[in-house]
N, C-alpha and C. Protein backbone atom coordinates (compact mmCIF):
# COMPACT_ATOMS: atom_id res chain seq x y z
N UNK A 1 -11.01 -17.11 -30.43
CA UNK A 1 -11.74 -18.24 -30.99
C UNK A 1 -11.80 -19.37 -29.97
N UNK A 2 -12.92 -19.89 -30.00
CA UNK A 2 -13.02 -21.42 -29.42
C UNK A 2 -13.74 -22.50 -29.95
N UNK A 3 -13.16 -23.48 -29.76
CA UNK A 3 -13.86 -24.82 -30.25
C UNK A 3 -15.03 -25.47 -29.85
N UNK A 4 -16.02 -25.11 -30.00
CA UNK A 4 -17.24 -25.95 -29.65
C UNK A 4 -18.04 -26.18 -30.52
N UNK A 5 -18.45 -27.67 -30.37
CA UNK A 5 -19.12 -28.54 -31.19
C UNK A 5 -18.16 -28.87 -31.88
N UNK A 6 -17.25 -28.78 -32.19
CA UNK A 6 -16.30 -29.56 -33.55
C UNK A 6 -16.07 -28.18 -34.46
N UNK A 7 -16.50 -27.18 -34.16
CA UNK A 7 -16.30 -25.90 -35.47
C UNK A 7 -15.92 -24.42 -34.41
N UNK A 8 -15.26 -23.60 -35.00
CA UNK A 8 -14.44 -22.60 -34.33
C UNK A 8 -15.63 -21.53 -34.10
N UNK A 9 -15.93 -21.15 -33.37
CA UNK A 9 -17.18 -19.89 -32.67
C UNK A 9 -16.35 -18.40 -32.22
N UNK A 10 -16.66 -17.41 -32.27
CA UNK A 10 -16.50 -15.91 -31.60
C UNK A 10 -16.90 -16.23 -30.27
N UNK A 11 -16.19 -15.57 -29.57
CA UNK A 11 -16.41 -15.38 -28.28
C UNK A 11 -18.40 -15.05 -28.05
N UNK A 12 -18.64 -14.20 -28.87
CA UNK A 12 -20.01 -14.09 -28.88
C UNK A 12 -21.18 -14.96 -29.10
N UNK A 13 -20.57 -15.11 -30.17
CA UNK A 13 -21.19 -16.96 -30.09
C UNK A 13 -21.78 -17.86 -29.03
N UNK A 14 -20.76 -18.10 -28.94
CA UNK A 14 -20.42 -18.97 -27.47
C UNK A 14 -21.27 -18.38 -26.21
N UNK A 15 -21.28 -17.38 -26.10
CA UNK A 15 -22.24 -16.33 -24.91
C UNK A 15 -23.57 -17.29 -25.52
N UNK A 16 -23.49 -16.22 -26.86
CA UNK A 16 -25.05 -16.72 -27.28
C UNK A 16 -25.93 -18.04 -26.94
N UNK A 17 -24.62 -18.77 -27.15
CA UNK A 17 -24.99 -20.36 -27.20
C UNK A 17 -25.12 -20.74 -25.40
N UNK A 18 -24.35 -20.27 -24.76
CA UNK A 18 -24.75 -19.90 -23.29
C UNK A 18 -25.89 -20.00 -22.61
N UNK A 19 -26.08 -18.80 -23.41
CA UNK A 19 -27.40 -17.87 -22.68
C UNK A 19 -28.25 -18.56 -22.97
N UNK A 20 -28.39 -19.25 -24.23
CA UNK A 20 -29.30 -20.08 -24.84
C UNK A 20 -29.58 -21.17 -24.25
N UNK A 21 -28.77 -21.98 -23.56
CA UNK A 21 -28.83 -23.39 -22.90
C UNK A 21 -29.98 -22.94 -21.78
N UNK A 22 -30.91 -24.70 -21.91
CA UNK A 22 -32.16 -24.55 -21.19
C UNK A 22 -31.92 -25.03 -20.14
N UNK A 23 -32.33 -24.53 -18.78
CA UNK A 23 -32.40 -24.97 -17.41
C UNK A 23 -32.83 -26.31 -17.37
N UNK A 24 -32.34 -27.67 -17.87
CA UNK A 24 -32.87 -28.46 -17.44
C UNK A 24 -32.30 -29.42 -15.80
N UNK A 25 -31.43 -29.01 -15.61
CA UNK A 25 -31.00 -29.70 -14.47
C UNK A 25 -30.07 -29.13 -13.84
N UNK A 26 -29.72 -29.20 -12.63
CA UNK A 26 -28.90 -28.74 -11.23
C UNK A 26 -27.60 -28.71 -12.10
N UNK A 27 -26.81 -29.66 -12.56
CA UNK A 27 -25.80 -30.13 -13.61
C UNK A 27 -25.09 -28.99 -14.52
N UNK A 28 -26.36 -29.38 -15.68
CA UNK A 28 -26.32 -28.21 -16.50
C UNK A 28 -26.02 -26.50 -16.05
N UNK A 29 -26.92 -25.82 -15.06
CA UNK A 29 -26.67 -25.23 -14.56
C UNK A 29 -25.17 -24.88 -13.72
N UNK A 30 -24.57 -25.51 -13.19
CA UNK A 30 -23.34 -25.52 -12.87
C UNK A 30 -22.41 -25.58 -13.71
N UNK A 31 -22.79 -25.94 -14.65
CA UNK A 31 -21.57 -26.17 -16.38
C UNK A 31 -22.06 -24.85 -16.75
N UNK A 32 -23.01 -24.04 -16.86
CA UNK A 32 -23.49 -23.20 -17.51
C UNK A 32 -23.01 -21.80 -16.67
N UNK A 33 -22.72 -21.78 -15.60
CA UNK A 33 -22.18 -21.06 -14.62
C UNK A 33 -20.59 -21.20 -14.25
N UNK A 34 -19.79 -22.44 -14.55
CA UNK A 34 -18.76 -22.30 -14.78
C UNK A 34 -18.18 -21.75 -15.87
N UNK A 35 -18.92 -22.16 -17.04
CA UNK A 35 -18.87 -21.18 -18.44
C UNK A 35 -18.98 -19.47 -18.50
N UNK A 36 -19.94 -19.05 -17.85
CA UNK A 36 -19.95 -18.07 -17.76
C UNK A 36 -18.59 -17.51 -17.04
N UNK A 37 -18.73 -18.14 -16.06
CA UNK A 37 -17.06 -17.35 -15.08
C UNK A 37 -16.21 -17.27 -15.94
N UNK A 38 -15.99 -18.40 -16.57
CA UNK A 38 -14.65 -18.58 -17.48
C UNK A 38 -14.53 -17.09 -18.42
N UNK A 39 -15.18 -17.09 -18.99
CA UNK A 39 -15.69 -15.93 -20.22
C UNK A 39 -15.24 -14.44 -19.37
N UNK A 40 -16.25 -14.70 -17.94
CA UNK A 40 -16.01 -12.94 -17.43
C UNK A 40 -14.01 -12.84 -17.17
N UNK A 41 -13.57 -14.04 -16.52
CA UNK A 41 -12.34 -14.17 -16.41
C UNK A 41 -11.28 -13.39 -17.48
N UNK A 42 -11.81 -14.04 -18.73
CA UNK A 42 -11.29 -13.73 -19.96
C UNK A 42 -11.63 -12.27 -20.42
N UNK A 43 -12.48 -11.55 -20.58
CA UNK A 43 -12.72 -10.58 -20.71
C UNK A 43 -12.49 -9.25 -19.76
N UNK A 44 -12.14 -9.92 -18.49
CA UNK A 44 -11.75 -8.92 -18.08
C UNK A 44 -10.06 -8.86 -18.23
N UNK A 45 -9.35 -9.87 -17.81
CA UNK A 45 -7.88 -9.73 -18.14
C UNK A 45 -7.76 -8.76 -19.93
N UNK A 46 -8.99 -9.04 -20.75
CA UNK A 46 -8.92 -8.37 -22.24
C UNK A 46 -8.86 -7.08 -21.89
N UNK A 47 -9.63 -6.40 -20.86
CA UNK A 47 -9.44 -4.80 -20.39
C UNK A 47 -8.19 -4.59 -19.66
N UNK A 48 -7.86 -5.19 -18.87
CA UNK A 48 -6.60 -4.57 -18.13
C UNK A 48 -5.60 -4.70 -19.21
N UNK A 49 -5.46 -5.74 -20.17
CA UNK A 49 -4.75 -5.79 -21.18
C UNK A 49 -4.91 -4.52 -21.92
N UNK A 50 -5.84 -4.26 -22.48
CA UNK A 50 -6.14 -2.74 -23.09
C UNK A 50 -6.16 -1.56 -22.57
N UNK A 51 -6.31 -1.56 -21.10
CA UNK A 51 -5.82 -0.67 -20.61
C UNK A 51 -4.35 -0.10 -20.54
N UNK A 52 -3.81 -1.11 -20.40
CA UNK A 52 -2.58 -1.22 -20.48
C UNK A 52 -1.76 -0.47 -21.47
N UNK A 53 -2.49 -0.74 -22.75
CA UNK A 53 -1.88 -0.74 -23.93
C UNK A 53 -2.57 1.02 -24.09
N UNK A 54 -3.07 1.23 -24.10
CA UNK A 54 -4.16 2.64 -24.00
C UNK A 54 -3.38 3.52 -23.30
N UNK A 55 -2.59 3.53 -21.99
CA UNK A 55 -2.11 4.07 -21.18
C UNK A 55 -0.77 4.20 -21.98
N UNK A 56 -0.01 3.50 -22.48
CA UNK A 56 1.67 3.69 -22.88
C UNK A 56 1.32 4.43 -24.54
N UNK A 57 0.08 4.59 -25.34
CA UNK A 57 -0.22 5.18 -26.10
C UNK A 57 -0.40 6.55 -25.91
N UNK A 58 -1.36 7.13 -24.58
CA UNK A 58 -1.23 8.01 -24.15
C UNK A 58 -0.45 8.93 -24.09
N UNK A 59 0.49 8.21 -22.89
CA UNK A 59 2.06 7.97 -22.58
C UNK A 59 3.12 9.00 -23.97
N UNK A 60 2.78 7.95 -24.47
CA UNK A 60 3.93 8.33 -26.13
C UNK A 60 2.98 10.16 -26.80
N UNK A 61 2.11 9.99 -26.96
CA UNK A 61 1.13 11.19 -26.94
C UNK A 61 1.96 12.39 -26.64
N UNK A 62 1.68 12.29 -25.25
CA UNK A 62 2.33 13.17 -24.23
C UNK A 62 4.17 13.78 -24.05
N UNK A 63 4.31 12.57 -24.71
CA UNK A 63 6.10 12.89 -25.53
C UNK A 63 6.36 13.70 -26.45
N UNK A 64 4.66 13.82 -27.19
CA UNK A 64 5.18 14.41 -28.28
C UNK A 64 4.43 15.83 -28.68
N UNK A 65 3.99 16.13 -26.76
CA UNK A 65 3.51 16.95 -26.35
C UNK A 65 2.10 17.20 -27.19
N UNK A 66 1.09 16.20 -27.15
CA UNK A 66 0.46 16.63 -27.52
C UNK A 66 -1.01 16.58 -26.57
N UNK A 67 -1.49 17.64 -26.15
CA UNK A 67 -2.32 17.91 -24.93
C UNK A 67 -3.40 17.13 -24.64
N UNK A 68 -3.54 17.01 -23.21
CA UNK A 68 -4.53 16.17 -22.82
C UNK A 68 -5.77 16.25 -23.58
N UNK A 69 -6.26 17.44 -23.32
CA UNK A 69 -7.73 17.85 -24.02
C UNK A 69 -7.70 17.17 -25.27
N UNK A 70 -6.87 17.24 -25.81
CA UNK A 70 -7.01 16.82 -27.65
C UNK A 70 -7.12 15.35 -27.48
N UNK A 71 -6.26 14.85 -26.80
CA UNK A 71 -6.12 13.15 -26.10
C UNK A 71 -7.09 12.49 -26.15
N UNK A 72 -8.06 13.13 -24.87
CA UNK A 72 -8.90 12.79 -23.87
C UNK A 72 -10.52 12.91 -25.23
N UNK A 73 -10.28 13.95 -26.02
CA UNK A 73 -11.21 14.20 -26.73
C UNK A 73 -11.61 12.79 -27.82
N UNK A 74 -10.56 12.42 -28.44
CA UNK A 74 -10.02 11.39 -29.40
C UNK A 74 -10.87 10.27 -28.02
N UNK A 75 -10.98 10.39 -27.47
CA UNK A 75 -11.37 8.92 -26.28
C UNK A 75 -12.55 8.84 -26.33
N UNK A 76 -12.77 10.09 -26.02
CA UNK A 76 -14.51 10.55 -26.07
C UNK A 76 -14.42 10.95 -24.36
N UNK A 77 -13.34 10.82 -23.98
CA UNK A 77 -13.51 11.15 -22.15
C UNK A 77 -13.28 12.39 -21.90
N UNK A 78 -13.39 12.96 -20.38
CA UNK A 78 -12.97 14.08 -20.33
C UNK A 78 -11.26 13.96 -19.58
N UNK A 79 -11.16 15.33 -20.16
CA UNK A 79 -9.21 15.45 -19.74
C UNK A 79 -9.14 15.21 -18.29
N UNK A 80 -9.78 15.75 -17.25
CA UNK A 80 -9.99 14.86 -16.26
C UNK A 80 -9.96 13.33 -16.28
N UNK A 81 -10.80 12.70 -16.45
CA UNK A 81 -10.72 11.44 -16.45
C UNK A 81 -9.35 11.10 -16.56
N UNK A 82 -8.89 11.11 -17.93
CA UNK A 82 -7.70 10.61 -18.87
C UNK A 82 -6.68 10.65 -17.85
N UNK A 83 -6.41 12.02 -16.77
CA UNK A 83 -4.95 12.49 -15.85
C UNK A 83 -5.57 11.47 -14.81
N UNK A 84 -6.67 11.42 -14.55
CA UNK A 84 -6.78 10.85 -13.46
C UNK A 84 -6.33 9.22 -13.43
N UNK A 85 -6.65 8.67 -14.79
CA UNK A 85 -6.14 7.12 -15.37
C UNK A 85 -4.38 6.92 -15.06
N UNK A 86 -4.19 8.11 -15.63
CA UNK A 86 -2.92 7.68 -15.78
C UNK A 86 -2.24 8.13 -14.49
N UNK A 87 -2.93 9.23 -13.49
CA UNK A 87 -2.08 8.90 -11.98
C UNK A 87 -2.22 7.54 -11.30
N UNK A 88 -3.39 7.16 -11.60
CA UNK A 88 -4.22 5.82 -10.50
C UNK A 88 -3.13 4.35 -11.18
N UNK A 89 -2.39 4.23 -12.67
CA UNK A 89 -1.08 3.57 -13.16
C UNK A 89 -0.48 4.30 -13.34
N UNK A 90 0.48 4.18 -12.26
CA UNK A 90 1.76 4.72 -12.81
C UNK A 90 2.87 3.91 -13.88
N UNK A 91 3.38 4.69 -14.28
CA UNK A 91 4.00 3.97 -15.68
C UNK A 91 4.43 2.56 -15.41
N UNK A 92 3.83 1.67 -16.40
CA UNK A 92 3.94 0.50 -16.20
C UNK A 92 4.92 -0.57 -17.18
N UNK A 93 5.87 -1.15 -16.62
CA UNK A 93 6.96 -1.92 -18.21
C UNK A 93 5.49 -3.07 -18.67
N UNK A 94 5.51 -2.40 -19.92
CA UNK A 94 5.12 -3.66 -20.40
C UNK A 94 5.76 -4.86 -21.19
């Protein structure tokens, strides 16, 4: 959630309301482009975060021997992919 205008918005929102702002000046534009960074900033730390969390799920999976294929399927990826994720992190404390 964030505060703009005085009332609480979705992250989507806020894009919306973004994207929406009219080119009127050099200014604006630079507020409108720092905004944006901010957002990609945030959204991406949201993936490595989920990655994160995706990987020690896996992880526990695999404890309880239950096979990649079936894993990887549940993802929608292939079992490739999935071994390949989890060599490229190696087990990580979260």
């Amino acid at each position: 959630m964030k505060i703009v205008d005085g009332r609480e918005r979705q992250i989507g929102e806020v894009a919306m309301d973004v994207v929406g702002l009219q080119e009127e000046s050099e200014q604006d534009d630079l507020e409108k482009v720092k905004i944006l960074t901010q957002m990609m900033r945030e959204h991406q730390q949201s993936v490595v975060r989920l990655g994160k969390i995706r990987r020690k799920t896996i992880r526990k999976l695999r404890v309880k021997r239950v096979p990649y294929r079936q894993i990887a399927d549940s993802c929608g990826v292939t079992d490739q992919a999935l071994f390949a994720d989890l060599r490229k992190h190696p087990e990580e404390n979260e």
